[in-house]
N, C-alpha and C. Protein backbone atom coordinates (compact mmCIF):
# COMPACT_ATOMS: atom_id res chain seq x y z
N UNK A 1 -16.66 0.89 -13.61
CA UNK A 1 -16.03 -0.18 -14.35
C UNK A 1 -14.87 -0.73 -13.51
N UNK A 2 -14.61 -2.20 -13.58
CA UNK A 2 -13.49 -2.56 -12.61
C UNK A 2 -12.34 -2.17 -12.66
N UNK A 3 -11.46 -2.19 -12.28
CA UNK A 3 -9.80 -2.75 -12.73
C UNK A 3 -9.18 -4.13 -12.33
N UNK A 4 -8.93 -4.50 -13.07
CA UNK A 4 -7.99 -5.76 -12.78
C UNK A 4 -6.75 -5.42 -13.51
N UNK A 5 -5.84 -5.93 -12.42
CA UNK A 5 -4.05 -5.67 -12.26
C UNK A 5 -3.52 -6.98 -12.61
N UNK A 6 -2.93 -7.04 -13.66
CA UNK A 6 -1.81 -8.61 -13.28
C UNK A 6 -0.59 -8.21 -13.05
N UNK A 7 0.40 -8.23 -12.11
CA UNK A 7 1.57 -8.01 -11.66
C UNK A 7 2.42 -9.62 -12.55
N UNK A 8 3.20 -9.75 -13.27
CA UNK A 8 4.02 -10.65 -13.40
C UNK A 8 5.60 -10.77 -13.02
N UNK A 9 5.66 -11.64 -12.20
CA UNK A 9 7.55 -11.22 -12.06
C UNK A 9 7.80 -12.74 -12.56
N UNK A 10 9.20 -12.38 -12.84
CA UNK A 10 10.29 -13.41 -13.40
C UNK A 10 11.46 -13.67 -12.41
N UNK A 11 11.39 -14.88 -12.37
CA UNK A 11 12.08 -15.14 -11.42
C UNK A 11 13.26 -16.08 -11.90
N UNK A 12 14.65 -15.77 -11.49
CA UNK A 12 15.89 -16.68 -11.99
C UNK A 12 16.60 -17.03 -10.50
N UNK A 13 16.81 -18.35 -10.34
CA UNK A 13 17.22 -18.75 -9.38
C UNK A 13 18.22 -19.79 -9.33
N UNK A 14 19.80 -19.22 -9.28
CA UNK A 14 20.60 -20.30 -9.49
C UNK A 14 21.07 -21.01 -8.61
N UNK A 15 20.90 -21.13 -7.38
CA UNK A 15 20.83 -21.85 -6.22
C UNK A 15 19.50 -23.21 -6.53
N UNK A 16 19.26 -22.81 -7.30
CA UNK A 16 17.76 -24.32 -6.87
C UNK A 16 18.63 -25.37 -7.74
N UNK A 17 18.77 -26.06 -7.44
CA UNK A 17 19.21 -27.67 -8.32
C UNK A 17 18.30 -28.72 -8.31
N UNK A 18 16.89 -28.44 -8.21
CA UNK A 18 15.82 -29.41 -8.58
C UNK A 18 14.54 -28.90 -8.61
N UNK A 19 13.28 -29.38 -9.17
CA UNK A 19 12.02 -28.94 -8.95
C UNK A 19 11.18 -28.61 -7.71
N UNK A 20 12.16 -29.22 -6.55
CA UNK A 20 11.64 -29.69 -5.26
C UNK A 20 12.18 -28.21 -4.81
N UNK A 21 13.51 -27.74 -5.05
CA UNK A 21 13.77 -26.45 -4.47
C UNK A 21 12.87 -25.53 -5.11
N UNK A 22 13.27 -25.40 -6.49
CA UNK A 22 12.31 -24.01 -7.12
C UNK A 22 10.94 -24.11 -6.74
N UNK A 23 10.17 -25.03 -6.43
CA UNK A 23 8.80 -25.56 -5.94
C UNK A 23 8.66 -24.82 -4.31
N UNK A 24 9.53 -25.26 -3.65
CA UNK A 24 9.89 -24.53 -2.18
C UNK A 24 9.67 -22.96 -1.95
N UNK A 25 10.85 -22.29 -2.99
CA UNK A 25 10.56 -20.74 -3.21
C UNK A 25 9.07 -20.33 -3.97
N UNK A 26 9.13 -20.93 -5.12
CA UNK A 26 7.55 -20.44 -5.52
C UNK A 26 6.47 -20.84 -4.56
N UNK A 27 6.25 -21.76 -4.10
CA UNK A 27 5.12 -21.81 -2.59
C UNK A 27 5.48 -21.13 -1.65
N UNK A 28 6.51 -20.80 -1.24
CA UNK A 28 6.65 -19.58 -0.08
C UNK A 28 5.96 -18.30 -0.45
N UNK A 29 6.52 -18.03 -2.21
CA UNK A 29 6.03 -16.66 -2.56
C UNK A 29 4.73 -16.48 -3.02
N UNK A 30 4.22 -17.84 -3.18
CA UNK A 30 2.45 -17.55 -3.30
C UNK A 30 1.38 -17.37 -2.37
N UNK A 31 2.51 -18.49 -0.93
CA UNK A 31 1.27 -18.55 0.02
C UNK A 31 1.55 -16.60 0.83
N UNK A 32 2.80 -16.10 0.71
CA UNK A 32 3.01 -15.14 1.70
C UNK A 32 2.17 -14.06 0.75
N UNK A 33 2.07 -14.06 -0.75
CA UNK A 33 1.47 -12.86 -1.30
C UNK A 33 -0.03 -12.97 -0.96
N UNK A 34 -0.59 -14.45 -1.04
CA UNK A 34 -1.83 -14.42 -0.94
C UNK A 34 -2.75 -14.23 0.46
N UNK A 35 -1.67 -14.44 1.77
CA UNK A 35 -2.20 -14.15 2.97
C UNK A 35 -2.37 -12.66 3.00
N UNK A 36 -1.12 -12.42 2.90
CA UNK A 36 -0.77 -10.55 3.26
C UNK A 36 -1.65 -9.59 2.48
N UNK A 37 -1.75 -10.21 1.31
CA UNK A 37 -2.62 -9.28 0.40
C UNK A 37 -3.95 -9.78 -0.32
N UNK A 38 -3.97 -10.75 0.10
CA UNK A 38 -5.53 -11.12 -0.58
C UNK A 38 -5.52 -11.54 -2.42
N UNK A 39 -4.36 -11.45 -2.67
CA UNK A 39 -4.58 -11.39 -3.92
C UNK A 39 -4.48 -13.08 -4.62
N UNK A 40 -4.85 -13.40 -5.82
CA UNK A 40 -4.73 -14.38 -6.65
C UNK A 40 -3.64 -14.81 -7.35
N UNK A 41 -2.82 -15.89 -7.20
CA UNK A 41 -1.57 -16.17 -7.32
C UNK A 41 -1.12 -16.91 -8.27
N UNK A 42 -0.50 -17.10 -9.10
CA UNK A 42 -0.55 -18.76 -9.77
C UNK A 42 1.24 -18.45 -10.71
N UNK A 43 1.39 -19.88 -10.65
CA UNK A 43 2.68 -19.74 -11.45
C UNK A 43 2.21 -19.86 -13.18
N UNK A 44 3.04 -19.23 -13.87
CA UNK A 44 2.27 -19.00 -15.06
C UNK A 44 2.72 -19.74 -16.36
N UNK A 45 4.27 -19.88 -15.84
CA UNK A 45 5.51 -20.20 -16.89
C UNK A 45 6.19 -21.07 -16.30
N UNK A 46 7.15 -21.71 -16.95
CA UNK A 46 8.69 -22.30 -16.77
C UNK A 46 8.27 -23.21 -15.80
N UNK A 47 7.21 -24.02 -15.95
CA UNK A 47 6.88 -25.14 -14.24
C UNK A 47 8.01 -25.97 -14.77
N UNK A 48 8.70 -26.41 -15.88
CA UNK A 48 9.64 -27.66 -15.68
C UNK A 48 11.00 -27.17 -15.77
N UNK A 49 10.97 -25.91 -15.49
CA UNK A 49 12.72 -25.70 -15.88
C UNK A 49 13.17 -25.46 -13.49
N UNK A 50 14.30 -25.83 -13.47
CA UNK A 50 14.39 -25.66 -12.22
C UNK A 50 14.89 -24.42 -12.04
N UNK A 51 15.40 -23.20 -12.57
CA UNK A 51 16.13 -21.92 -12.33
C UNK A 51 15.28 -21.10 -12.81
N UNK A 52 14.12 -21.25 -13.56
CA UNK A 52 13.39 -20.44 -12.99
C UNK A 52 12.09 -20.53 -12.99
N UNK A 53 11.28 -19.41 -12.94
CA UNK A 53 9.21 -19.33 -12.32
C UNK A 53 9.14 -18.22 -13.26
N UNK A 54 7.88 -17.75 -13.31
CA UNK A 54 7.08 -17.22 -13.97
C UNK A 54 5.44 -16.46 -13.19
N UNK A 55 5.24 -15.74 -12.29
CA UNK A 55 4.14 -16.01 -11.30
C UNK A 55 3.47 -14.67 -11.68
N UNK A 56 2.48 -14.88 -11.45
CA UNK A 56 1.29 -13.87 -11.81
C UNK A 56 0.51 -13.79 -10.30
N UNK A 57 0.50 -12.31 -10.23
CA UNK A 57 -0.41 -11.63 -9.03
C UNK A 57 -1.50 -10.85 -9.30
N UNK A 58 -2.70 -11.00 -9.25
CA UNK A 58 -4.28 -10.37 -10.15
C UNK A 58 -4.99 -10.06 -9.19
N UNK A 59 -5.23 -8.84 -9.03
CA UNK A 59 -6.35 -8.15 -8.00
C UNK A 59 -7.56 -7.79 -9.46
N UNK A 60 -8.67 -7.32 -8.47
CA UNK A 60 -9.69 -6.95 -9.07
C UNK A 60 -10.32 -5.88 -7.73
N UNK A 61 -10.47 -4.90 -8.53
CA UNK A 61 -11.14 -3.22 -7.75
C UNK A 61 -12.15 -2.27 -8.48
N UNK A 62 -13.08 -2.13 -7.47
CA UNK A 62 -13.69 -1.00 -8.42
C UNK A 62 -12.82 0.46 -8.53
N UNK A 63 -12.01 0.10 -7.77
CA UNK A 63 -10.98 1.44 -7.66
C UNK A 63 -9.57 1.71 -8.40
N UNK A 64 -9.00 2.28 -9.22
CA UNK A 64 -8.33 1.74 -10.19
C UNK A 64 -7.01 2.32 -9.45
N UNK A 65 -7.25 3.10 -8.37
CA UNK A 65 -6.17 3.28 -7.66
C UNK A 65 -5.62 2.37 -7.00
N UNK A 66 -6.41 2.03 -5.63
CA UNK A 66 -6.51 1.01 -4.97
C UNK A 66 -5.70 0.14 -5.27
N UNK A 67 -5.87 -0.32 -6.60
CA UNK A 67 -5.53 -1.80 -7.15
C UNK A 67 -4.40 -1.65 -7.97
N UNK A 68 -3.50 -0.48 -8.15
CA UNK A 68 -2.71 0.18 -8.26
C UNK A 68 -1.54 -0.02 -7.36
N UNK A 69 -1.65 0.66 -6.00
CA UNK A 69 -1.42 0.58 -5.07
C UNK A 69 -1.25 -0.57 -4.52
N UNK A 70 -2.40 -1.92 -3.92
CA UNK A 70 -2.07 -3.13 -3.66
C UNK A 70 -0.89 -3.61 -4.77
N UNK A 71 -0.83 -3.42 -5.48
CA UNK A 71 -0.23 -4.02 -6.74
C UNK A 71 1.21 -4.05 -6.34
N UNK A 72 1.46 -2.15 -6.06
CA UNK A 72 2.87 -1.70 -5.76
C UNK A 72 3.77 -2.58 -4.26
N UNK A 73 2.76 -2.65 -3.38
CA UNK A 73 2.51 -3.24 -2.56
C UNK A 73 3.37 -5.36 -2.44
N UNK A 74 2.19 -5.55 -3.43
CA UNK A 74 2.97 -6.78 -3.63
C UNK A 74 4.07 -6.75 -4.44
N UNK A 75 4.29 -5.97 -5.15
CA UNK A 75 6.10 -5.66 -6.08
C UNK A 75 6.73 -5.77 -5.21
N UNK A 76 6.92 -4.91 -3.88
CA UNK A 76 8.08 -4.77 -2.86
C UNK A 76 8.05 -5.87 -2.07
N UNK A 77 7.13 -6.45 -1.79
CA UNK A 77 6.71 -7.47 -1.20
C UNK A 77 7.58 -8.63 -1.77
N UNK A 78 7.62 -9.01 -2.59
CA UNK A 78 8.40 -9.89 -3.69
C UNK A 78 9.52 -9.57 -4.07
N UNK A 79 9.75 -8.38 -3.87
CA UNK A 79 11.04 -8.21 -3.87
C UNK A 79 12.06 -8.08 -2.65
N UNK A 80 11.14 -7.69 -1.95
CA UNK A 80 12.03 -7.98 -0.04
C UNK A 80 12.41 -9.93 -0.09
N UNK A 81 11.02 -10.79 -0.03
CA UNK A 81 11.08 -12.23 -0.45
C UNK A 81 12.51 -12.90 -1.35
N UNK A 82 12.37 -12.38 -2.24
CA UNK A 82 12.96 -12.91 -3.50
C UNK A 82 14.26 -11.94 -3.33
N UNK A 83 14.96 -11.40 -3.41
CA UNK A 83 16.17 -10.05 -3.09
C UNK A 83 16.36 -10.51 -4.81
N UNK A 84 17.99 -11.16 -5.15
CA UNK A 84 18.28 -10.99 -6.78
C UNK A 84 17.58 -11.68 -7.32
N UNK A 85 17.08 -12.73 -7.39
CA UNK A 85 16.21 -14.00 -7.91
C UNK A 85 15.09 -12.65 -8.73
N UNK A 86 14.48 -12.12 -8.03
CA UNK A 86 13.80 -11.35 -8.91
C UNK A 86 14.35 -10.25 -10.45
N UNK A 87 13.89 -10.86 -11.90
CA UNK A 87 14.55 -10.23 -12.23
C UNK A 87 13.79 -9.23 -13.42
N UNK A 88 12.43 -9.30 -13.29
CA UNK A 88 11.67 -8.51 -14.68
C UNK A 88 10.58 -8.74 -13.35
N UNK A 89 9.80 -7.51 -13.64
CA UNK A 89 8.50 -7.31 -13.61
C UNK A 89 7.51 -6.29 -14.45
N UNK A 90 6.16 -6.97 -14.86
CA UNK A 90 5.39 -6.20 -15.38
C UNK A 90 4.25 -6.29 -14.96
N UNK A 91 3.04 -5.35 -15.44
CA UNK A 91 1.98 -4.79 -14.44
C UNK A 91 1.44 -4.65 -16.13
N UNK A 92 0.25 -5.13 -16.24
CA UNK A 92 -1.00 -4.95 -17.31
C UNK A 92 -2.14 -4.91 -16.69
N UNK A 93 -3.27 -3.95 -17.21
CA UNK A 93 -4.54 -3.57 -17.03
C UNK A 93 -5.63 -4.02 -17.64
N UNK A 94 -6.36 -4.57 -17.54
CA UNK A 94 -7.66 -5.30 -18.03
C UNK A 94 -8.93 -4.30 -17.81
N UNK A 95 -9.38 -3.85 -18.33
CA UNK A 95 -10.01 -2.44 -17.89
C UNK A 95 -11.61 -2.74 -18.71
């Protein structure tokens, strides 16, 4: 049976003063998660507020470790990226 991971982080960013900045950081952090790790990216929330995002990261594994692991993977990943701006993350299982 598969696993699928959704990683969600929340992101608050009080440096952006327009859509064009918060737009800047969220495309940095989609294209760098989706090269490095293969995974599926998308912003999920908050597209019109400028301080903050909402982004969802979704693997799919027959390995429930694996996808576990990538998961943990892109957390730190996003959080090296993002340093305080990052400020909630959660991880749900679709099983």
């Amino acid at each position: 049976m598969p696993s699928i991971g959704v990683l969600t982080l929340e992101l608050r960013m009080p440096d952006s003063h327009s859509l064009k900045d918060k737009r800047h950081t969220v495309r940095g952090l989609k294209d760098r998660l989706r090269g490095k790790f293969n995974v599926a990216v998308a912003e999920i929330g908050y597209q019109d507020l400028w301080q903050r995002a909402l982004i969802s990261a979704v693997t799919v594994s027959g390995d429930h470790g694996r996808a576990e692991q990538l998961l943990q993977l892109v957390e730190r990943e996003a959080a090296l990226f993002l340093g305080p701006s990052l400020v909630d993350v959660t991880l749900e299982w679709l099983e």
